[in-house]
Protein backbone atom coordinates (compact mmCIF):
# COMPACT_ATOMS: atom_id res chain seq x y z
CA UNK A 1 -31.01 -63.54 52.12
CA UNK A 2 -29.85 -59.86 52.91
CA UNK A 3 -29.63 -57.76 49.75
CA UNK A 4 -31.43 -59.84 47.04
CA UNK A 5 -34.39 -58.16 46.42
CA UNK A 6 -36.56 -54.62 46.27
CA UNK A 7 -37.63 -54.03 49.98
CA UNK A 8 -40.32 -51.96 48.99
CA UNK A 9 -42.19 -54.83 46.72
CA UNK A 10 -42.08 -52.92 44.11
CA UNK A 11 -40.82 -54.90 41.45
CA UNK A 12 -37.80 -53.14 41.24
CA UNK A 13 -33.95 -54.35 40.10
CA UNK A 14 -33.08 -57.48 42.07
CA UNK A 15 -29.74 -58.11 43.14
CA UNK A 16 -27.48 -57.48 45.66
CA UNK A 17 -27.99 -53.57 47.17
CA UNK A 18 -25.40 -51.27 47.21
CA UNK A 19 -23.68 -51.32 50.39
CA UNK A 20 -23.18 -55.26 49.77
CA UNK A 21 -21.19 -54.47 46.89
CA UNK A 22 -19.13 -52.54 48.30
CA UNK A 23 -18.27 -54.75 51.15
CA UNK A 24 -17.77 -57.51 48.52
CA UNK A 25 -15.59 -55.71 46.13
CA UNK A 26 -13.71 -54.62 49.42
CA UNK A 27 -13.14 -58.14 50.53
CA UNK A 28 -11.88 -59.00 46.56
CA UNK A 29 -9.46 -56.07 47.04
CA UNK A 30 -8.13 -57.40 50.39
CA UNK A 31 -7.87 -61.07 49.52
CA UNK A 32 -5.56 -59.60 46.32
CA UNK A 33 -3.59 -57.74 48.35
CA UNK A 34 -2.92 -60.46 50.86
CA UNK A 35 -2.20 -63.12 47.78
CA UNK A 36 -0.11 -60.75 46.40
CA UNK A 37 2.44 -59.98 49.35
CA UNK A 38 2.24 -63.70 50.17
CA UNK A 39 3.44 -64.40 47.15
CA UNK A 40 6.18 -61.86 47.48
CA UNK A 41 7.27 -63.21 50.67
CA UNK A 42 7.44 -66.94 49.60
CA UNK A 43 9.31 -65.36 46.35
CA UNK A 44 11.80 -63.73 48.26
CA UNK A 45 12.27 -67.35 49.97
CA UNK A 46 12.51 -69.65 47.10
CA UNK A 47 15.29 -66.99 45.49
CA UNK A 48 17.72 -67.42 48.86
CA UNK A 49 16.88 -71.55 49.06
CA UNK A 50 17.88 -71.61 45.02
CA UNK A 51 20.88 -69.52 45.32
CA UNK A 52 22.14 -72.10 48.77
CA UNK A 53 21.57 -74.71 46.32
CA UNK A 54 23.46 -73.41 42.93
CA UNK A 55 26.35 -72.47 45.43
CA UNK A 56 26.37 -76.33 46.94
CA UNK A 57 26.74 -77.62 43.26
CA UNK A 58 30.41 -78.76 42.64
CA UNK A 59 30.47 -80.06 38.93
CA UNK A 60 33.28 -82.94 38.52
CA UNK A 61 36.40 -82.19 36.18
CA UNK A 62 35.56 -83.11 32.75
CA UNK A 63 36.82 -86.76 31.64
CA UNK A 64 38.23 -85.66 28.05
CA UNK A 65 39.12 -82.38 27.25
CA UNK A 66 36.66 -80.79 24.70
CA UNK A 67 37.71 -80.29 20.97
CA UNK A 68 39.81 -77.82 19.46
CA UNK A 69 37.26 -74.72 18.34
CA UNK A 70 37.86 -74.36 14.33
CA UNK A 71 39.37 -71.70 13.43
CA UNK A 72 37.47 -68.27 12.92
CA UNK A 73 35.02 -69.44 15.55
CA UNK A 74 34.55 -67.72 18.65
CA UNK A 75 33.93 -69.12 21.94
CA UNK A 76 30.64 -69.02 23.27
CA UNK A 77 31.01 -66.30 26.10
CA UNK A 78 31.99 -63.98 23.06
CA UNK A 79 28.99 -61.23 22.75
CA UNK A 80 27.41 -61.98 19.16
CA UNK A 81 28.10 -58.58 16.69
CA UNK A 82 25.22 -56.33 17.02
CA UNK A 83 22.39 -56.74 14.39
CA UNK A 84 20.27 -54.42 12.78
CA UNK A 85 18.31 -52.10 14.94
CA UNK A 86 15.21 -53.08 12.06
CA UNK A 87 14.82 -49.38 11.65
CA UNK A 88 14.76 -48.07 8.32
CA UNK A 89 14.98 -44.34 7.31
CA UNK A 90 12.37 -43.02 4.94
C-alpha cells in the first residue's frame, strides 16, 4: 500500500504521505469541476427542451365564462401596493 506508513520504521504518523494528498485532493478538484460543467451543459438542455414544450401547449377555450370580479377587487395581474420596507427610524 503506497503511502500508509513511516518508511523509516520509526513509529512515526501513519497515513497517507504528502504527495498522495495532493494528487487526491487534485483528483476531488477535477471530478468537481467536471460535475459541475456537466451539469451546466445538461442545464442549458433541459431549459431549451422545456421552453419547446410550454410553446407546444395550446390550452382549450374555457367552457363558461368566469364570474364577474366584485367590485373594488382587482384582477390578479394587478401589482399588489407596496408594503412596508420593515425599517423603522430610531
Amino acid at each position: 500500500m503506497s503511502g500508509t506508513g513511516d518508511p523509516s520504521g520509526t513509529g512515526g504518523p501513519v497515513g497517507p504521505g504528502r504527495r498522495e494528498l495532493v494528487r487526491n485532493a487534485a483528483l476531488v478538484a477535477a471530478g468537481t469541476a467536471l460535475a459541475g460543467a456537466g451539469t451546466a451543459v445538461l442545464r442549458r438542455a433541459g431549459v431549451a427542451d422545456a421552453a419547446r414544450s410550454r410553446a407546444a401547449v395550446r390550452l382549450p377555450a374555457p367552457a363558461d365564462p368566469a364570474w364577474p370580479l366584485p367590485p373594488g377587487t382587482a384582477p390578479a395581474s394587478t401589482p399588489a401596493p407596496p408594503t412596508s420596507t420593515g425599517w423603522t427610524p430610531r
